[in-house]
C-alpha atoms as a PDB file:
ATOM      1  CA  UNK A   1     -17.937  -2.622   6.058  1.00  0.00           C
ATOM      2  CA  UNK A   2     -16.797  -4.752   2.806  1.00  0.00           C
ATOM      3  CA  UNK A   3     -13.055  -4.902   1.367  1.00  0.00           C
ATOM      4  CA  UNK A   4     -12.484  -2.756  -1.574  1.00  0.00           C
ATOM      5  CA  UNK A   5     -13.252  -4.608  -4.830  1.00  0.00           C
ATOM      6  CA  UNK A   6     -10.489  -4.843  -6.960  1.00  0.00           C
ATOM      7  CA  UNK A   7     -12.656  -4.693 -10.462  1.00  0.00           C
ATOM      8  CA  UNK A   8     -10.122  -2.757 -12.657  1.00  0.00           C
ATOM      9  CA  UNK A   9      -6.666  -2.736 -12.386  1.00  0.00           C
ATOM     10  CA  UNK A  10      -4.308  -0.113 -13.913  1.00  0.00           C
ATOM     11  CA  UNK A  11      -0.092   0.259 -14.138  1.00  0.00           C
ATOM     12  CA  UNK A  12       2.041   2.683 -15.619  1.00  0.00           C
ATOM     13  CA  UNK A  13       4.099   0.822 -18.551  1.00  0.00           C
ATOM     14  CA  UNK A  14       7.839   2.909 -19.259  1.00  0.00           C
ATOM     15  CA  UNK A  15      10.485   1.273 -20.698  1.00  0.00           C
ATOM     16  CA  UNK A  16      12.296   0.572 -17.552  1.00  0.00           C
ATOM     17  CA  UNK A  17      14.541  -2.415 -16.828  1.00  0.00           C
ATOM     18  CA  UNK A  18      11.480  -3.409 -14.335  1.00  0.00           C
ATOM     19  CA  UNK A  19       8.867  -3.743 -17.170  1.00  0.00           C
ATOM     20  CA  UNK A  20       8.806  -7.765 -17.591  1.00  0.00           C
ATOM     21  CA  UNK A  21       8.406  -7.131 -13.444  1.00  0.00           C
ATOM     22  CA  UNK A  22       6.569  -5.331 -13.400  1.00  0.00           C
ATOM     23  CA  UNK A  23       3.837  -6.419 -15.898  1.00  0.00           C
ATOM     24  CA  UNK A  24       4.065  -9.957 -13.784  1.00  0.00           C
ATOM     25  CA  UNK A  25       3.151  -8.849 -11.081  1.00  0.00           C
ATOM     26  CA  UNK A  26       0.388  -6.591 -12.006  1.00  0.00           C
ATOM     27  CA  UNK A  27      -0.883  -9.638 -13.905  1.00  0.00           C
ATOM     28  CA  UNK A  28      -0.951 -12.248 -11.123  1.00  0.00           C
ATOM     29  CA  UNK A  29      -2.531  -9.790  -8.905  1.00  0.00           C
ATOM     30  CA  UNK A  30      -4.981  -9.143 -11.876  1.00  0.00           C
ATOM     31  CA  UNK A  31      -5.702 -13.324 -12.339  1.00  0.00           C
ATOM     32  CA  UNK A  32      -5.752 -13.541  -8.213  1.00  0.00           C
ATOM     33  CA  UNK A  33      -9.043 -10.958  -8.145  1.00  0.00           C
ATOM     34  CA  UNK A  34     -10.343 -11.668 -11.740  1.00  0.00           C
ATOM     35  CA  UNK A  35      -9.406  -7.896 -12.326  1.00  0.00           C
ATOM     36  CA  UNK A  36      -9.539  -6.667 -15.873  1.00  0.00           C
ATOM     37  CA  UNK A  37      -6.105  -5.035 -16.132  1.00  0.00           C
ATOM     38  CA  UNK A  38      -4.934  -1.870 -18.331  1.00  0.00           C
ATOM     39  CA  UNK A  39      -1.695  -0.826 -19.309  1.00  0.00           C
ATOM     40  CA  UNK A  40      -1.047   2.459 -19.471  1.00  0.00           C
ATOM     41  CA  UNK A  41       1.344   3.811 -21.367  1.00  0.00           C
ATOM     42  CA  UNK A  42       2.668   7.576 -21.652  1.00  0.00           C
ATOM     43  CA  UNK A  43       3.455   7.899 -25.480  1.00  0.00           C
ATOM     44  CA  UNK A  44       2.317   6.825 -28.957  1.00  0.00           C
ATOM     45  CA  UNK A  45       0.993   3.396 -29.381  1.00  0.00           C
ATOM     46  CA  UNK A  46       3.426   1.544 -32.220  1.00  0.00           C
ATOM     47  CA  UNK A  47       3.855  -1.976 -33.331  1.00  0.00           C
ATOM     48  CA  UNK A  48       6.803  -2.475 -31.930  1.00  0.00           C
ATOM     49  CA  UNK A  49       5.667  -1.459 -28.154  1.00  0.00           C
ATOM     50  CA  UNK A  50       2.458  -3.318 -28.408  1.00  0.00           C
ATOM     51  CA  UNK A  51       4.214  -6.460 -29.794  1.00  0.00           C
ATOM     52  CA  UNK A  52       6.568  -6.366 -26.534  1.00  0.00           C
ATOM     53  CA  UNK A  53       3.599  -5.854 -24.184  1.00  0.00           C
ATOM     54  CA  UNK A  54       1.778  -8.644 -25.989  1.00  0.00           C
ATOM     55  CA  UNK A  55       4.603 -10.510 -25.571  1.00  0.00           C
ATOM     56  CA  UNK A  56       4.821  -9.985 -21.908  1.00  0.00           C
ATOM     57  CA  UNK A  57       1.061 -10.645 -21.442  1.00  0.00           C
ATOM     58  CA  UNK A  58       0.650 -13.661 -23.520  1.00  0.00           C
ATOM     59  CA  UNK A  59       1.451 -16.685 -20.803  1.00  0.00           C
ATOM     60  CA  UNK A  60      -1.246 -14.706 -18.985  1.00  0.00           C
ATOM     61  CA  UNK A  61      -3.732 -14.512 -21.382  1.00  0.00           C
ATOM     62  CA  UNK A  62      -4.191 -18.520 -21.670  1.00  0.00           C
ATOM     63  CA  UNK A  63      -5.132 -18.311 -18.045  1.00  0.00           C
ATOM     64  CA  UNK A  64      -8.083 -16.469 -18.608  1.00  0.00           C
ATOM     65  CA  UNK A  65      -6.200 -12.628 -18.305  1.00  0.00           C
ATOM     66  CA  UNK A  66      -8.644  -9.974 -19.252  1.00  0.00           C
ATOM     67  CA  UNK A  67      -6.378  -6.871 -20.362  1.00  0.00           C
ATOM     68  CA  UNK A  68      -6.218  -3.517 -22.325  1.00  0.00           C
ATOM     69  CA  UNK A  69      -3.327  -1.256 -23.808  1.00  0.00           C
ATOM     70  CA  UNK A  70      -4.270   2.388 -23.433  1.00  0.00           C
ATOM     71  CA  UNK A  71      -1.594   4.743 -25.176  1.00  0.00           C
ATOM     72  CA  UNK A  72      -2.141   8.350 -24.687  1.00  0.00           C
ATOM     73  CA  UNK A  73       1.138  11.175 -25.073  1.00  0.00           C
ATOM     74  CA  UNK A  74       1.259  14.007 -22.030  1.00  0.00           C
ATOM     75  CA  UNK A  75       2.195  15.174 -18.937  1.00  0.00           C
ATOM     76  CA  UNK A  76       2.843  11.176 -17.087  1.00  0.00           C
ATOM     77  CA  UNK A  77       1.084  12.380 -14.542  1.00  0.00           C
ATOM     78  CA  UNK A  78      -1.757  14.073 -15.874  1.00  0.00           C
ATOM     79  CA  UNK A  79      -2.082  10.835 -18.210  1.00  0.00           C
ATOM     80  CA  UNK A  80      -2.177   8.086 -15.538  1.00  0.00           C
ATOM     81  CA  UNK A  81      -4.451  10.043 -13.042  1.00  0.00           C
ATOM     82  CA  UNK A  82      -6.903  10.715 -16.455  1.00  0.00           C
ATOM     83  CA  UNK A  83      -6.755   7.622 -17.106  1.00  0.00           C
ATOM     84  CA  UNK A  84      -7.800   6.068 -14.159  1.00  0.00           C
ATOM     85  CA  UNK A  85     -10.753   8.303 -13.644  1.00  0.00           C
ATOM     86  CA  UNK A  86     -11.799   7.155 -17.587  1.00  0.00           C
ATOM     87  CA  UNK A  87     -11.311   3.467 -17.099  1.00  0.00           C
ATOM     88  CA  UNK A  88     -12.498   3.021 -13.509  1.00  0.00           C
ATOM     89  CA  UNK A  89      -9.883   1.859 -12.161  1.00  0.00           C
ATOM     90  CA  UNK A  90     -10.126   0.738  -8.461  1.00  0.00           C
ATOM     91  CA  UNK A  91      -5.986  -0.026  -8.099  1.00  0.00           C
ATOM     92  CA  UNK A  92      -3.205   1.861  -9.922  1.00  0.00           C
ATOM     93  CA  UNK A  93      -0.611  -0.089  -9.579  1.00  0.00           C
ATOM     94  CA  UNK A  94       3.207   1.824  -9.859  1.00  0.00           C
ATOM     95  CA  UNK A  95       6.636   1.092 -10.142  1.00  0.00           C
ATOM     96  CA  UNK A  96       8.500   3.220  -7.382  1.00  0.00           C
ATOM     97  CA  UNK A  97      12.014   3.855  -6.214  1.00  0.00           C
ATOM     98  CA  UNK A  98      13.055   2.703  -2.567  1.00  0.00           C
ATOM     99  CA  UNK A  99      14.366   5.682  -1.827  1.00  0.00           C
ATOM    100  CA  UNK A 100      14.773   9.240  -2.902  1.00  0.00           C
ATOM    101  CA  UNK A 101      17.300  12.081  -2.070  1.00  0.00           C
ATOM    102  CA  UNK A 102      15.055  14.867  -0.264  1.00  0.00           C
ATOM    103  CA  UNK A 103      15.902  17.423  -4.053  1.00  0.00           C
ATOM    104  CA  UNK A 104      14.277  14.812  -5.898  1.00  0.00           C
ATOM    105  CA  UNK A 105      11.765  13.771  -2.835  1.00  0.00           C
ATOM    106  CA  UNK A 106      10.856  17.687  -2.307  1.00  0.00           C
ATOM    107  CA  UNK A 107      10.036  18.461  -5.818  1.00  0.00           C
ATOM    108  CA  UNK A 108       8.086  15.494  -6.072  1.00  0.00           C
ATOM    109  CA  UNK A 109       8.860  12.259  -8.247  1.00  0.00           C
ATOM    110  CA  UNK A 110       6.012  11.075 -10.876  1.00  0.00           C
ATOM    111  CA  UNK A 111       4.798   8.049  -8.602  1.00  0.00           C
ATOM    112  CA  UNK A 112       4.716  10.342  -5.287  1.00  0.00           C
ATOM    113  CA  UNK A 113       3.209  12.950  -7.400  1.00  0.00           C
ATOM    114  CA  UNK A 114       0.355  10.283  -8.572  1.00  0.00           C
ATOM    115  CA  UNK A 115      -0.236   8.663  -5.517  1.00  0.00           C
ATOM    116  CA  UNK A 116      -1.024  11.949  -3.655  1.00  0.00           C
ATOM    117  CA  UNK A 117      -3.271  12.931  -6.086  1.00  0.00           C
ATOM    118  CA  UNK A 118      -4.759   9.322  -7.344  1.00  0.00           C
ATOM    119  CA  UNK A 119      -8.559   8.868  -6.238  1.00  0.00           C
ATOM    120  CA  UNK A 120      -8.136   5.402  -6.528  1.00  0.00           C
ATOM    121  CA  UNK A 121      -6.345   2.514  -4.322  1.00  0.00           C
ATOM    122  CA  UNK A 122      -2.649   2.661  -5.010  1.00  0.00           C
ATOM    123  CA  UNK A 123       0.088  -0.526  -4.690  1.00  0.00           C
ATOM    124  CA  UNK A 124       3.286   0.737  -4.925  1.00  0.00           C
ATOM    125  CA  UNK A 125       6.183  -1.971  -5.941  1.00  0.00           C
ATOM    126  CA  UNK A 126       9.631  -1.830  -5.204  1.00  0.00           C
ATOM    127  CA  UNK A 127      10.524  -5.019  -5.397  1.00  0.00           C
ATOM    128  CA  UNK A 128       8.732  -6.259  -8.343  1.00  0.00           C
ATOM    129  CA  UNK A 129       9.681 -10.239  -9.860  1.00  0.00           C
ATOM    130  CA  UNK A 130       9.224 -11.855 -12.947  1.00  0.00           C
ATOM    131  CA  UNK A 131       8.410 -14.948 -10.637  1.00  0.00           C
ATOM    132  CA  UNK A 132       6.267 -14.764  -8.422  1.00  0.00           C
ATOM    133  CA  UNK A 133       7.513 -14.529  -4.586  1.00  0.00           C
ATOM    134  CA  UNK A 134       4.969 -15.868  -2.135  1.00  0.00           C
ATOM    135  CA  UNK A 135       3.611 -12.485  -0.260  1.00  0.00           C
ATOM    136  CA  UNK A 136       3.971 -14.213   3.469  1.00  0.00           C
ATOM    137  CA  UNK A 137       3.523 -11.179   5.891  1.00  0.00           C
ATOM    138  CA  UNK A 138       1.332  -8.124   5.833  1.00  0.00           C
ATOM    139  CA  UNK A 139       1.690  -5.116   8.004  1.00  0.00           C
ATOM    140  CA  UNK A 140      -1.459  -2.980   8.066  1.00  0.00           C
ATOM    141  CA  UNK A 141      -2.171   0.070  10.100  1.00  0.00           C
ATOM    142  CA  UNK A 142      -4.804  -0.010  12.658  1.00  0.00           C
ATOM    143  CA  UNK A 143      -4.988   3.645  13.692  1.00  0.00           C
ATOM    144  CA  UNK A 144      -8.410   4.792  15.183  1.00  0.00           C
ATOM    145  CA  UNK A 145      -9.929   6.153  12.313  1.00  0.00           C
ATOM    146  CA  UNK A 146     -13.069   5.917  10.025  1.00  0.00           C
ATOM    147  CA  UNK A 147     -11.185   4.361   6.809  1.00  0.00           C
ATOM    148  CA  UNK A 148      -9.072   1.814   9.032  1.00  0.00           C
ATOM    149  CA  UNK A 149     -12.042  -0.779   8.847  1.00  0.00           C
ATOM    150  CA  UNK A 150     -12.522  -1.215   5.187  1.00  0.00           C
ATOM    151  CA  UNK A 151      -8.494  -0.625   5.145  1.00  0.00           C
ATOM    152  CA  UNK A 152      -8.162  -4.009   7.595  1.00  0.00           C
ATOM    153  CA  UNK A 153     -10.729  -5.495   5.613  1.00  0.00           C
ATOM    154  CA  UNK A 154      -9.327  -5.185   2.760  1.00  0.00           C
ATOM    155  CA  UNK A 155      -6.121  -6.379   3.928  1.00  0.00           C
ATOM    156  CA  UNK A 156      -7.229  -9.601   4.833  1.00  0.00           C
ATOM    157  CA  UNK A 157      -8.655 -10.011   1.592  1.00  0.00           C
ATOM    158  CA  UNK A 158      -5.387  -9.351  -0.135  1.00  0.00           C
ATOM    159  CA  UNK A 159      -4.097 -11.387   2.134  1.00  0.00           C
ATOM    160  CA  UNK A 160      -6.458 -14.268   1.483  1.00  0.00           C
ATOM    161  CA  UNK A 161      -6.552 -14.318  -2.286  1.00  0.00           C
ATOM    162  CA  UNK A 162      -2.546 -14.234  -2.178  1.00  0.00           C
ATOM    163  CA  UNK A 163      -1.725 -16.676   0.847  1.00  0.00           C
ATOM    164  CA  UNK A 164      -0.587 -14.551   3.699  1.00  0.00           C
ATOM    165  CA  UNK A 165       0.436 -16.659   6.519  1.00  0.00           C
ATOM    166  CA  UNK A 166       0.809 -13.399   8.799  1.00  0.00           C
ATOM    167  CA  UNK A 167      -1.077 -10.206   9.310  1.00  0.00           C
ATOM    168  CA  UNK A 168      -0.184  -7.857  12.012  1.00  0.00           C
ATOM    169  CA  UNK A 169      -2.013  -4.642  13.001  1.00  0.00           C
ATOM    170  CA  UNK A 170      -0.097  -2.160  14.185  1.00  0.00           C
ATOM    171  CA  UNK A 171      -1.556   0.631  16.416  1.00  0.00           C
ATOM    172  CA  UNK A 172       0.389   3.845  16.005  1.00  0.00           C
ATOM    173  CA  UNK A 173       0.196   5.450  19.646  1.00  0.00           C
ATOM    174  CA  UNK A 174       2.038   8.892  20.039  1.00  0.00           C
ATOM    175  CA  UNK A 175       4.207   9.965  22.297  1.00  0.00           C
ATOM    176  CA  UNK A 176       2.238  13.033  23.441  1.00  0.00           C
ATOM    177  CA  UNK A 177      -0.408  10.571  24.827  1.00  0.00           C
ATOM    178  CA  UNK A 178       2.065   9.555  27.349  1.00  0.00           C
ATOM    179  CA  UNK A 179       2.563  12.356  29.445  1.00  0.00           C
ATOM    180  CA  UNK A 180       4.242  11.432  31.972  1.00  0.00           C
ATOM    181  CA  UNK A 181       8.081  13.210  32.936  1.00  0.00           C
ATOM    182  CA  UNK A 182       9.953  10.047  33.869  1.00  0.00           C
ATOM    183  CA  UNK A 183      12.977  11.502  36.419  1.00  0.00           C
ATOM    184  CA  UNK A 184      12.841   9.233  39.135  1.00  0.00           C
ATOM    185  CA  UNK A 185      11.156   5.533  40.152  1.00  0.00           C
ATOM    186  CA  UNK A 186       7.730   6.813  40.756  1.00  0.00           C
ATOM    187  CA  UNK A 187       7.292   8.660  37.669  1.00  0.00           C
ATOM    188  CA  UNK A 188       8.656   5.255  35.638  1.00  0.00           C
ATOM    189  CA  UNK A 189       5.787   3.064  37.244  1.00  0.00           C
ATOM    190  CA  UNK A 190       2.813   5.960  36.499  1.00  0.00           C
ATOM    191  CA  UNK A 191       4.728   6.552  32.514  1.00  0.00           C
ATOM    192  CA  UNK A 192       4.615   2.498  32.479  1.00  0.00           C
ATOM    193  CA  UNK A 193       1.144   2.192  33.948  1.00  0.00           C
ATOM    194  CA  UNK A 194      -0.138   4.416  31.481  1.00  0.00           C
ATOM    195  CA  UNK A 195       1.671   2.558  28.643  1.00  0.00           C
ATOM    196  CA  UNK A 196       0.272  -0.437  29.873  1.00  0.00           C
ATOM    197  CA  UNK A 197      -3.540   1.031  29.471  1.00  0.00           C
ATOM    198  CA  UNK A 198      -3.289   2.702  26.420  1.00  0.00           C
ATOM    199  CA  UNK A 199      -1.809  -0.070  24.841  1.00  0.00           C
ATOM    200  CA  UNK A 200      -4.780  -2.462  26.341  1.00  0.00           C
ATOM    201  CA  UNK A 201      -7.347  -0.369  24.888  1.00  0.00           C
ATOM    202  CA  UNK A 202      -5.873  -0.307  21.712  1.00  0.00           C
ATOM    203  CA  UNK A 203      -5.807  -3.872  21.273  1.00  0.00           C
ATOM    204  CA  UNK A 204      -9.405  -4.125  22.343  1.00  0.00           C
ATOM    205  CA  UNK A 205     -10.191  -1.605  19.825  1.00  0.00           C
ATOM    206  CA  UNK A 206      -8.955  -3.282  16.860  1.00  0.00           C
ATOM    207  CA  UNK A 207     -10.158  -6.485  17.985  1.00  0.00           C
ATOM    208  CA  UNK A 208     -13.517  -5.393  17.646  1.00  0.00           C
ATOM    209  CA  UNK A 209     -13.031  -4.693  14.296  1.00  0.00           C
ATOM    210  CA  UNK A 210     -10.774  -7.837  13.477  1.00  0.00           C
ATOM    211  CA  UNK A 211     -14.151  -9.625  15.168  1.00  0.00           C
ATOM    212  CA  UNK A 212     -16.246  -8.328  12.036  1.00  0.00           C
ATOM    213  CA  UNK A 213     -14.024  -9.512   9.245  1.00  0.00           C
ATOM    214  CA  UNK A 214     -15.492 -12.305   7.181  1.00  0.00           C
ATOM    215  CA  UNK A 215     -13.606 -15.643   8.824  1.00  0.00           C
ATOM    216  CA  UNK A 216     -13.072 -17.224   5.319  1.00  0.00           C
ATOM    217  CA  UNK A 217     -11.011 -14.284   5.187  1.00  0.00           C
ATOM    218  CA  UNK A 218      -8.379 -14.829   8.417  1.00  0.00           C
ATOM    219  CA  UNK A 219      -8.582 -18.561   7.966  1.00  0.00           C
ATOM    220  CA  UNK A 220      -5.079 -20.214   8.650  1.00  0.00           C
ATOM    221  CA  UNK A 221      -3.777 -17.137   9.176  1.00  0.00           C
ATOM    222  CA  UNK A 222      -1.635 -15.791  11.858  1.00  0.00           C
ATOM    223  CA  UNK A 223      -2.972 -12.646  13.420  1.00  0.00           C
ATOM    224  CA  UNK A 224      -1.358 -10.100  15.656  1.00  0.00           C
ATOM    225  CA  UNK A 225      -2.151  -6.761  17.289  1.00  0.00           C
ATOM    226  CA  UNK A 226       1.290  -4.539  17.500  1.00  0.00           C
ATOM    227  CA  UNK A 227       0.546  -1.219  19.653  1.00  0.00           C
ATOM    228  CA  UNK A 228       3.770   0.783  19.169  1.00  0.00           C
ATOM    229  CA  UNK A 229       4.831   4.495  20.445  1.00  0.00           C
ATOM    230  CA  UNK A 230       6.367   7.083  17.834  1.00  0.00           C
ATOM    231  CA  UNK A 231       5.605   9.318  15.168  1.00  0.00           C
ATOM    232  CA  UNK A 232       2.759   8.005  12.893  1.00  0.00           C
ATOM    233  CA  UNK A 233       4.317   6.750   9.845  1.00  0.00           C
ATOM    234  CA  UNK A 234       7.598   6.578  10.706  1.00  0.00           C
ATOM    235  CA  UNK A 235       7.144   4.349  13.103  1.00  0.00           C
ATOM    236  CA  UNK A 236       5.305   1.310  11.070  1.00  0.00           C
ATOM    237  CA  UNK A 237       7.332   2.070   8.186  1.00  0.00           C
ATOM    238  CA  UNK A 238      10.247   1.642  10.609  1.00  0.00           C
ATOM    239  CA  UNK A 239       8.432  -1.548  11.893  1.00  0.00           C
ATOM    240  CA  UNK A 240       7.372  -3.032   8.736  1.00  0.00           C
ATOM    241  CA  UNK A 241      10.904  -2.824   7.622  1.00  0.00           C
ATOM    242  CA  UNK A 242      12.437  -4.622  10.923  1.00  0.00           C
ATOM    243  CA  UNK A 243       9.853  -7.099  10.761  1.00  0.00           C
ATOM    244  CA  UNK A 244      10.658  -8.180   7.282  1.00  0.00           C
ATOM    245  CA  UNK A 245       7.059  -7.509   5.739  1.00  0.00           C
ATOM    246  CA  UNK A 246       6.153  -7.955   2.298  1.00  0.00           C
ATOM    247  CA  UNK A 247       3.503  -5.698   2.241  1.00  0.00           C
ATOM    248  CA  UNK A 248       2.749  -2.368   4.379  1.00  0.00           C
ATOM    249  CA  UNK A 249      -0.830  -1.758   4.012  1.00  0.00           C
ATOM    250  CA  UNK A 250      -2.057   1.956   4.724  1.00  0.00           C
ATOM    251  CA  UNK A 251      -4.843   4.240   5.027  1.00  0.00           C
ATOM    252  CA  UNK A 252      -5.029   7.174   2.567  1.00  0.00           C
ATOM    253  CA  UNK A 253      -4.355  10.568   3.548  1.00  0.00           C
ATOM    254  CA  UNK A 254      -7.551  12.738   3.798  1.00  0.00           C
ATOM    255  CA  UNK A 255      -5.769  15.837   2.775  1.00  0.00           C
ATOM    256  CA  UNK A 256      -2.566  16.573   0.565  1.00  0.00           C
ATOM    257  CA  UNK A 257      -0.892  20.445   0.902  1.00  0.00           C
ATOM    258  CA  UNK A 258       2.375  21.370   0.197  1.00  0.00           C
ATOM    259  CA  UNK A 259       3.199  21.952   3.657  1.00  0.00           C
ATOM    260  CA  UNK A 260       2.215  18.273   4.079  1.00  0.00           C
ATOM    261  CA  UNK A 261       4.962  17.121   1.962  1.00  0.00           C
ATOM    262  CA  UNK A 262       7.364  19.829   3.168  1.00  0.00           C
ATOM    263  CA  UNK A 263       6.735  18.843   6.952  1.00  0.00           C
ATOM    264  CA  UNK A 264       6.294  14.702   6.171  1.00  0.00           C
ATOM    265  CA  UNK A 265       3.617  13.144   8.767  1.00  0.00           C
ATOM    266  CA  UNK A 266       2.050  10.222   8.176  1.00  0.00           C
ATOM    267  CA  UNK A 267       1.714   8.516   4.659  1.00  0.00           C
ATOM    268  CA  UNK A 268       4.171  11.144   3.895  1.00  0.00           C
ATOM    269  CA  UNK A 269       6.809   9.108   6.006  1.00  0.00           C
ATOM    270  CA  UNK A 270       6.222   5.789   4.308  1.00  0.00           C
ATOM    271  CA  UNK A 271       6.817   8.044   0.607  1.00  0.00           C
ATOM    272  CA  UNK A 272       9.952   9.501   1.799  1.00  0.00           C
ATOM    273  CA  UNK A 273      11.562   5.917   1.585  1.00  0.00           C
ATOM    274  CA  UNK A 274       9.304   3.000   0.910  1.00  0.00           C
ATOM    275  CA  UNK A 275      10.128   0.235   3.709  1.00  0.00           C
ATOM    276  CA  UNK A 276       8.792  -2.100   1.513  1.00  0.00           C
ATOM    277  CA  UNK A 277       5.831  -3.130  -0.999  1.00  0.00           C
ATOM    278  CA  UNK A 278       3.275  -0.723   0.111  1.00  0.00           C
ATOM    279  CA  UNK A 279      -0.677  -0.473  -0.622  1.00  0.00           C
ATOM    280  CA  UNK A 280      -2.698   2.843   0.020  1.00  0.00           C
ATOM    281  CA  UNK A 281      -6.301   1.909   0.189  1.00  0.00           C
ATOM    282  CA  UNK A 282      -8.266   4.942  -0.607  1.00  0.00           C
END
């Protein structure tokens, strides 16, 4: 299975203090893919705010930057999501905030709102520069499911075209796989025995797909498997944060209900409060 081309790139423009940073970085990642990128901007179009955008896109533009300014009024998320579907756009890119109080985080902020309902890939930044900060380590999931190929794929083409020195796959293993009561000596051998195994054939499981990934892709590149016990989500998040990563890399949900985002599991975990950079490859 092939990475997920990166032909169109979108972000949402506002008026925030992270504009210039945002804008950069959705540029460079635009110029690293040779992306045509649109801006998309909830409100009127005017001289003023096309003259600032210009302004922000010019240095880009000599080096070959292919862009667009879409203005359209509305609902922010009604416009971004329409917009993507109009434009094609493969990667929404969104400014997002670290964290959220669980009010603001129940009811649903605009980039949660969008990236549980985007059909597209979805890069959400919280730590966006006006200079660019070399992306050194990835953390990508490598749960047993059908999307996590093209997900790891994909990864290692990010991490190629901006160059990652590190890429680790972690393998979220729950606890309920380990069932084992540990209350005396015996029962901590079997509960480590069984660790041990589940954790072996994890590894060989994602090395057979880490065996298929195009080697231009993983050349000098660090690469390590990570099997880890906890709750899915949580627990990378969690990890990707300890480790320092600069970008989490994630599968996209398959379904969406309220009671998803009510009860967090999964992606929900890594929206609650971002550990870091994080891309949802859909």
């Amino acid at each position: 299975m092939s990475a997920i081309a990166f032909k169109t790139i979108g972000i949402g423009v506002t008026f925030s203090p992270n504009l210039e940073a945002n804008i950069n970085e959705a540029a460079r990642f635009a110029l690293c893919f040779s992306s045509k990128l649109v801006l998309i901007h909830v409100g009127e179009a005017s001289e003023k705010k096309t003259n600032i955008f210009l302004g922000f896109l010019n240095p880009f533009k000599s080096k070959g930057l292919e862009f667009e300014l879409l203005f359209q009024p509305g609902d922010p998320v009604d416009v971004i999501l329409s917009s993507t579907q109009e434009k094609n756009i493969d990667l929404l890119i969104i400014g997002a905030l670290k964290k959220e109080n669980f009010l603001k985080y129940y009811l649903g902020s605009i980039a949660r709102k969008i990236t549980r309902q985007a059909s597209c890939s979805v890069l959400l930044l919280i730590n966006p520069s006006v200079k660019r900060v070399p992306c050194k380590h990835i953390v990508v999931n490598g749960l047993k499911d059908p999307k996590t190929k093209e997900t790891l794929t994909t990864s290692f083409l990010v991490g190629h075209k901006l160059g990652v020195d590190k890429i680790t796959v972690v393998e979220e293993i729950e606890q309920d796989e380990v069932s084992v009561k540990v209350d005396d000596d015996k029962s901590l051998r079997k509960s480590t025995i069984v660790k041990e195994r589940l954790r072996l054939r994890e590894e060989a499981r994602v090395k057979k797909v880490l065996d298929t990934i195009p080697a231009n892709y993983t050349k000098d590149m660090t690469i390590k498997s990570q099997p880890i016990f906890g709750k899915r989500g949580y627990s990378i998040g969690h990890y990707a944060q300890v480790a320092r990563a600069d970008l989490l890399v994630m599968n996209a949900p398959t379904k969406m209900t309220f009671w998803d985002r009510l009860f967090p599991h999964d992606i929900e975990h890594i929206l609650t409060e971002l550990p870091t950079d994080v891309l949802i490859v859909q």
